[in-house]
Protein backbone atom coordinates (compact mmCIF):
# COMPACT_ATOMS: atom_id res chain seq x y z
CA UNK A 1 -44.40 3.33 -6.68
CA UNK A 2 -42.50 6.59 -5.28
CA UNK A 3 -42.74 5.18 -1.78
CA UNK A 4 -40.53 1.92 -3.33
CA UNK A 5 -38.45 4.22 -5.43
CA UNK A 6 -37.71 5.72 -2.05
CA UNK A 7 -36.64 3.23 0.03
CA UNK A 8 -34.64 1.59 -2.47
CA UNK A 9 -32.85 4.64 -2.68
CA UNK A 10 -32.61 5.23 1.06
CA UNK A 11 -30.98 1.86 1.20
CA UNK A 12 -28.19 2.27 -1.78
CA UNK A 13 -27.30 5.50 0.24
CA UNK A 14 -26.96 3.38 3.53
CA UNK A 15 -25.22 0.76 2.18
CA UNK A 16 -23.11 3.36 1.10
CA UNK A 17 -22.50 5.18 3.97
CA UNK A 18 -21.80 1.99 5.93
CA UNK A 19 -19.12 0.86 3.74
CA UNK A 20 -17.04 4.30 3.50
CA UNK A 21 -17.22 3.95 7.53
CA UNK A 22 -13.68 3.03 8.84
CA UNK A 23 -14.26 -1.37 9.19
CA UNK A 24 -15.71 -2.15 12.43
CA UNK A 25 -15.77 -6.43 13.24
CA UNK A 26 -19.71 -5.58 13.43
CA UNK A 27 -19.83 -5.93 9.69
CA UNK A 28 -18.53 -9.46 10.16
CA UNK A 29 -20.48 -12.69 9.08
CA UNK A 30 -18.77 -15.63 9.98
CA UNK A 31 -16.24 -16.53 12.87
CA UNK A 32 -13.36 -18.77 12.42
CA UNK A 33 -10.27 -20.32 13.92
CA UNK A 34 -6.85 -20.63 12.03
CA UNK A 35 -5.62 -23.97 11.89
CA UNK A 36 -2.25 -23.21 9.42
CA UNK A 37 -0.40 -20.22 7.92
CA UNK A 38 0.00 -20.64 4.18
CA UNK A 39 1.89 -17.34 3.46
CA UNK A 40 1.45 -13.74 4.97
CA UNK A 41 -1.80 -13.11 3.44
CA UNK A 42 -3.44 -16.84 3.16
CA UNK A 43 -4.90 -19.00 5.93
CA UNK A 44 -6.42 -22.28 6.47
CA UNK A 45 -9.52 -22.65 9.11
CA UNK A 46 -10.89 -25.45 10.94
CA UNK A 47 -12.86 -27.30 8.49
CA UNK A 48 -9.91 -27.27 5.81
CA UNK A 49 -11.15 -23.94 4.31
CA UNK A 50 -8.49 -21.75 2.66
CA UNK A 51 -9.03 -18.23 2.96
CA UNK A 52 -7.13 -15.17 1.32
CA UNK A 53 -6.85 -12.26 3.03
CA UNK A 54 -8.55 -8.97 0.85
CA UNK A 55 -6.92 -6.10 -0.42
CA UNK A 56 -2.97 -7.03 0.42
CA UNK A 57 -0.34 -8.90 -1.15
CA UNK A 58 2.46 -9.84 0.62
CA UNK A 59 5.87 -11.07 -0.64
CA UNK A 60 5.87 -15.02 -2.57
CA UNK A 61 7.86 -17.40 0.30
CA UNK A 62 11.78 -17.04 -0.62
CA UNK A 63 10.99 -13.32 -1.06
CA UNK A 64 12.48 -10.11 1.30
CA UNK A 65 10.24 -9.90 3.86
CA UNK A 66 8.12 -13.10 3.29
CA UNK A 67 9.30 -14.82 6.26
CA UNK A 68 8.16 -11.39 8.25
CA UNK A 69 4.62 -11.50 6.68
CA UNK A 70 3.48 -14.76 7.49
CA UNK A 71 5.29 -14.56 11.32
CA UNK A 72 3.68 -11.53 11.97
CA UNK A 73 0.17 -12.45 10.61
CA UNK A 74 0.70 -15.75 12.83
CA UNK A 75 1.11 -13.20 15.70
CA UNK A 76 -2.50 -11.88 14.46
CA UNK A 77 -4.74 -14.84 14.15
CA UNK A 78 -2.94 -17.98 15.76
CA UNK A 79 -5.03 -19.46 18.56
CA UNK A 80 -7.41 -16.43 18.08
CA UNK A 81 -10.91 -16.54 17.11
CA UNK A 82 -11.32 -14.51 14.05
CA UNK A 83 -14.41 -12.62 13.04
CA UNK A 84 -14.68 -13.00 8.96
CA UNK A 85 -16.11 -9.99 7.16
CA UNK A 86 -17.08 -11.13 3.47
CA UNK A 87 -17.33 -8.48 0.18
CA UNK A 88 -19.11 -8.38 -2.75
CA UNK A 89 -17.68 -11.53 -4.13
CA UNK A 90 -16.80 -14.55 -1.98
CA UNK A 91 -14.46 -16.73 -4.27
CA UNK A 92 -11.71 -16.09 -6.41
CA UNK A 93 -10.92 -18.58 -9.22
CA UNK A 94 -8.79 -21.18 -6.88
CA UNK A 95 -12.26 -20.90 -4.80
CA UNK A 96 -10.83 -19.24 -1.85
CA UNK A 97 -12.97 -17.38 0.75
CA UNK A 98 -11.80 -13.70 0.41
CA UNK A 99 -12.19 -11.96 3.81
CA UNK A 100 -11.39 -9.27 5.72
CA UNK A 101 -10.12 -10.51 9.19
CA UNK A 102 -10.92 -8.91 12.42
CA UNK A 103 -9.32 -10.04 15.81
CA UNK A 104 -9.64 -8.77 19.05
CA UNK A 105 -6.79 -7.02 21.44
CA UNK A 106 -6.30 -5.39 24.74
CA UNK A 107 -7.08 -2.25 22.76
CA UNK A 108 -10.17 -3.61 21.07
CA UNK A 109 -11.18 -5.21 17.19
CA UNK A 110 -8.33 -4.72 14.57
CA UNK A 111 -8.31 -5.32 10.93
CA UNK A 112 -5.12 -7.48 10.41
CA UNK A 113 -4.72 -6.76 6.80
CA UNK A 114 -4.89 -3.31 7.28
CA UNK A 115 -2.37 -3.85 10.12
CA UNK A 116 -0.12 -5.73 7.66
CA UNK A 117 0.22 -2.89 5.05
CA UNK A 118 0.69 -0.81 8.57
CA UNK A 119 4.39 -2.74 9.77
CA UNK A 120 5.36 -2.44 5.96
CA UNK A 121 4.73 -5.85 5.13
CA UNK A 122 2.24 -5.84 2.76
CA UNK A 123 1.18 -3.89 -0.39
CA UNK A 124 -2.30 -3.28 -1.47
CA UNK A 125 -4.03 -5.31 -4.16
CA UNK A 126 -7.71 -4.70 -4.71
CA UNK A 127 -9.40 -6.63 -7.26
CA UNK A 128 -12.49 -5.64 -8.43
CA UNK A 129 -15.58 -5.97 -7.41
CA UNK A 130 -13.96 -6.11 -4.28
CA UNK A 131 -12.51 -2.65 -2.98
CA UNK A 132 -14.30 -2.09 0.45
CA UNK A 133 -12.06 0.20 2.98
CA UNK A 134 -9.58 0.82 -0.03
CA UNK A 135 -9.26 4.65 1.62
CA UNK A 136 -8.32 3.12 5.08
CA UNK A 137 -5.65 0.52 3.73
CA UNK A 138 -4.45 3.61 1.32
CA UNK A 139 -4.38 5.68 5.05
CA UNK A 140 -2.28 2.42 6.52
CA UNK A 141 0.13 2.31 3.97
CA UNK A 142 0.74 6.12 3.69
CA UNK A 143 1.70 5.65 7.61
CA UNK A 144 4.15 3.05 6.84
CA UNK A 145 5.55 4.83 3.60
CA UNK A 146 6.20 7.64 5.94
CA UNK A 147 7.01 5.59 9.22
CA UNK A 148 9.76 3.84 6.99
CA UNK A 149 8.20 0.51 8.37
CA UNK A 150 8.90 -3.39 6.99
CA UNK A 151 9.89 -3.09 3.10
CA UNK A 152 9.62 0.72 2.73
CA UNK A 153 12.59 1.00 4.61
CA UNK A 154 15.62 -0.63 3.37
CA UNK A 155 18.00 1.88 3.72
CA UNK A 156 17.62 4.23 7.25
CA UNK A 157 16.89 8.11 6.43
CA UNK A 158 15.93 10.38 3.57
CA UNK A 159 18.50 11.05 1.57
CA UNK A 160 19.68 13.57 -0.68
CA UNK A 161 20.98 13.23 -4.28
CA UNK A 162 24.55 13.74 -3.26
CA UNK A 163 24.16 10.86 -1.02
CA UNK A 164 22.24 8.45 -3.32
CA UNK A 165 24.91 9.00 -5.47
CA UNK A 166 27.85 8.50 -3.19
CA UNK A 167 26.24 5.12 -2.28
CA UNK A 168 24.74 3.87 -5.18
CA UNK A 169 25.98 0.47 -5.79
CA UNK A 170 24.47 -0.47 -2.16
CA UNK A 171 21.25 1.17 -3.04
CA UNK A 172 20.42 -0.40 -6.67
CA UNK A 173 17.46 -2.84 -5.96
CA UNK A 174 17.23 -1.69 -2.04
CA UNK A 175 13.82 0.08 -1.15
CA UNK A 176 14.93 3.97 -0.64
CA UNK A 177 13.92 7.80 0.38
CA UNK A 178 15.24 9.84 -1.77
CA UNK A 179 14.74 13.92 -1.79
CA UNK A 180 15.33 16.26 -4.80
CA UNK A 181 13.62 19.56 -6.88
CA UNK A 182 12.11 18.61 -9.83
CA UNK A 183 14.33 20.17 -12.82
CA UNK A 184 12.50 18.38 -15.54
CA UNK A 185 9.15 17.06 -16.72
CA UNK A 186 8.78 14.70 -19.95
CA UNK A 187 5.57 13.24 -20.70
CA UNK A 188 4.83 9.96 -22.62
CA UNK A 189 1.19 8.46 -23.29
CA UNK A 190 2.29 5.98 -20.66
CA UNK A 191 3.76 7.72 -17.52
CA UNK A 192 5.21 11.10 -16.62
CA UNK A 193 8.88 11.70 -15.79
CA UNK A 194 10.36 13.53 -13.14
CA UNK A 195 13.90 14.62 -13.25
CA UNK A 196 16.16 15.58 -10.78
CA UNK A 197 17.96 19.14 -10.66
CA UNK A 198 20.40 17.92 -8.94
CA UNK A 199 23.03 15.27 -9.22
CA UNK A 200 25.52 13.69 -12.16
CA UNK A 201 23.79 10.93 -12.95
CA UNK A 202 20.04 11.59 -14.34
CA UNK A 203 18.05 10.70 -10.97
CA UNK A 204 14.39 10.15 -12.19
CA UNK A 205 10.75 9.22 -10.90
CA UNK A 206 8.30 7.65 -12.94
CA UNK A 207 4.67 7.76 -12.54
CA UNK A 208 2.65 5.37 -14.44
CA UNK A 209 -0.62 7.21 -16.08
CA UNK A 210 -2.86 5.17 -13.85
CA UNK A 211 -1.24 6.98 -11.11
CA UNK A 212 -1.67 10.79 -12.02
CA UNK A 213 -5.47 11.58 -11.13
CA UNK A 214 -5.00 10.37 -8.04
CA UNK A 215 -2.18 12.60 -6.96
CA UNK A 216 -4.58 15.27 -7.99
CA UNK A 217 -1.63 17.69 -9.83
CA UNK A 218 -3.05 20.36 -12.22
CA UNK A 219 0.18 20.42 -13.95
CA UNK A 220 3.53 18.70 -13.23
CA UNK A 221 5.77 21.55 -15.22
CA UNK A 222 4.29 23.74 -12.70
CA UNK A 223 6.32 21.70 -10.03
CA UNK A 224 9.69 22.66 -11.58
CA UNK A 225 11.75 23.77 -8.86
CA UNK A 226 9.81 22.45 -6.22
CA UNK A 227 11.32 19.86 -3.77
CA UNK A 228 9.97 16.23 -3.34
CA UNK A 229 10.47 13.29 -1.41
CA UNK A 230 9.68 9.60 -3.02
CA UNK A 231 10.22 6.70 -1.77
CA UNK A 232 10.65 2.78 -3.81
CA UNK A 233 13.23 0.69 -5.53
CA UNK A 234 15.96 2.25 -6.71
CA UNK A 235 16.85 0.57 -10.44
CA UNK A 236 18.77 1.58 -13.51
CA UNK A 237 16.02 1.05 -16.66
CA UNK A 238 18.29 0.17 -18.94
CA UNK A 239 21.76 1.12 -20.03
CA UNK A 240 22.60 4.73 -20.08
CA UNK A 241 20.09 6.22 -17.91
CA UNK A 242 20.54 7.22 -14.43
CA UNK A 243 18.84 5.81 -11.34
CA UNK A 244 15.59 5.69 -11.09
CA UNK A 245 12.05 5.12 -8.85
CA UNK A 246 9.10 3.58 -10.76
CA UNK A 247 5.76 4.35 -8.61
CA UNK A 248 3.07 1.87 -7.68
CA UNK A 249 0.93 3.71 -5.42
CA UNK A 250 0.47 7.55 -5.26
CA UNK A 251 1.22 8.00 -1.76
CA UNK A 252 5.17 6.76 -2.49
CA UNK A 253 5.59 10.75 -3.97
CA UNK A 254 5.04 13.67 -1.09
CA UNK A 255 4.93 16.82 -2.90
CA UNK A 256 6.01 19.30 -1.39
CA UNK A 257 8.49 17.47 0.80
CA UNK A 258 7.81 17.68 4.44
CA UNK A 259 8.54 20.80 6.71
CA UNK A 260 12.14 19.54 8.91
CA UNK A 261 11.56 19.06 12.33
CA UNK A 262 12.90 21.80 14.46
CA UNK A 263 11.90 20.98 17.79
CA UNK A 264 14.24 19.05 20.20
């Protein structure tokens, strides 16, 4: 009975260990050709098989960057044989095959979702039980966040509050960098508040309560004074408040900001 116990443990801690590995088309099951691209993260395969691509979601077709999504991911797959890696669950509920999709290049096997959420076209969307590689997509998109790449980078540069400001009407629903110090922290059951120091009209960041743990921050009022960068849409709320950032993924919020550049 302990030798039993013992392997079945020695293979949860593989199984494990293989699947915090960075994806490798090894871990592939099936292979595949594309026949039609549906959108930028859904395929059809010989046989009439409709598969969805795991862990992105790009734009709906007549969105920004929709058009970008499903050109580039015909770049990816068209006339390509694709290796199919499958995760814990195969369907969702329109009985789609969820995959991961590997092809192969000059510089060797690539995972195209991953490179999707890498050129900026693609967010990340993990539905559970299905979450394999979510800390190498999270690594791709932090890359494009800071890259400025696809729809994280609407309007060129990092700006400063002064600048926002000064330009505001053109940046209202345009994807932005914006850099400020933290002068305030308010706190609500549902999401922390960061205000701006600087500025006329109430710059703010919002960070929904699902967000906090993983940015890992022992205590936002301890950040007062401290200089950020974040990066997302740039909205008014409602009436009367200033502009504003509303967070969907951790890695849109660099704290401190980055060191300038000062080489040549």
């Amino acid at each position: 009975m302990r030798t039993l116990t013992l392997v079945l443990a020695l293979l949860v801690i593989s199984t494990c260990a293989t699947w915090a590995q960075t994806p490798d088309h090894v871990y592939a099951t099936l292979e595949a050709n594309c026949t039609r691209i549906i959108d930028g993260d859904t395929i059809e395969i010989r046989g009439g098989e409709t598969v969805r691509l795991l862990g992105i979601d790009t734009p709906e077709l007549g969105e920004r960057y929709a058009d970008d999504a499903k050109w580039a991911l015909h770049g990816w797959v068209a006339h390509k044989t694709l290796l199919l890696e499958i995760d814990e669950q195969e369907r969702d509920v329109y009985n789609r095959l969820l995959a991961h999709i590997y092809v192969e290049t000059e510089g060797g096997w690539v995972l195209v979702n991953a490179e999707l959420v890498r050129a900026g076209l693609a967010k990340l969307l993990f539905i559970p039980p299905n979450a394999r590689y979510r800390d190498y997509f999270e690594t791709a998109l932090e890359e494009a966040l800071l890259k400025r790449h696809g729809m994280w980078g609407t309007i060129a540069g990092c700006l400063t509050i002064q600048e926002l400001e000064d330009d505001l009407l053109t940046c209202i629903t345009e994807m932005v960098t914006v850099e400020f110090t933290i002068g305030e922290v308010k706190e609500t059951s549902r999401s922390i508040t960061l205000y701006s120091a600087e500025g006329d009209y109430g710059f703010y960041v919002k960070i929904p309560m699902d967000l906090v743990s993983a940015l890992e921050i022992e205590s936002f009022e301890d950040l007062i004074g401290t200089c950020v960068v974040a990066t997302g849409i740039v909205d008014c709320e409602r009436v009367g408040l200033g502009p504003s950032i509303v967070l969907e993924y951790a890695e849109q919020l660099l704290i401190p900001c980055p060191a300038a550049d000062t080489t040549d």
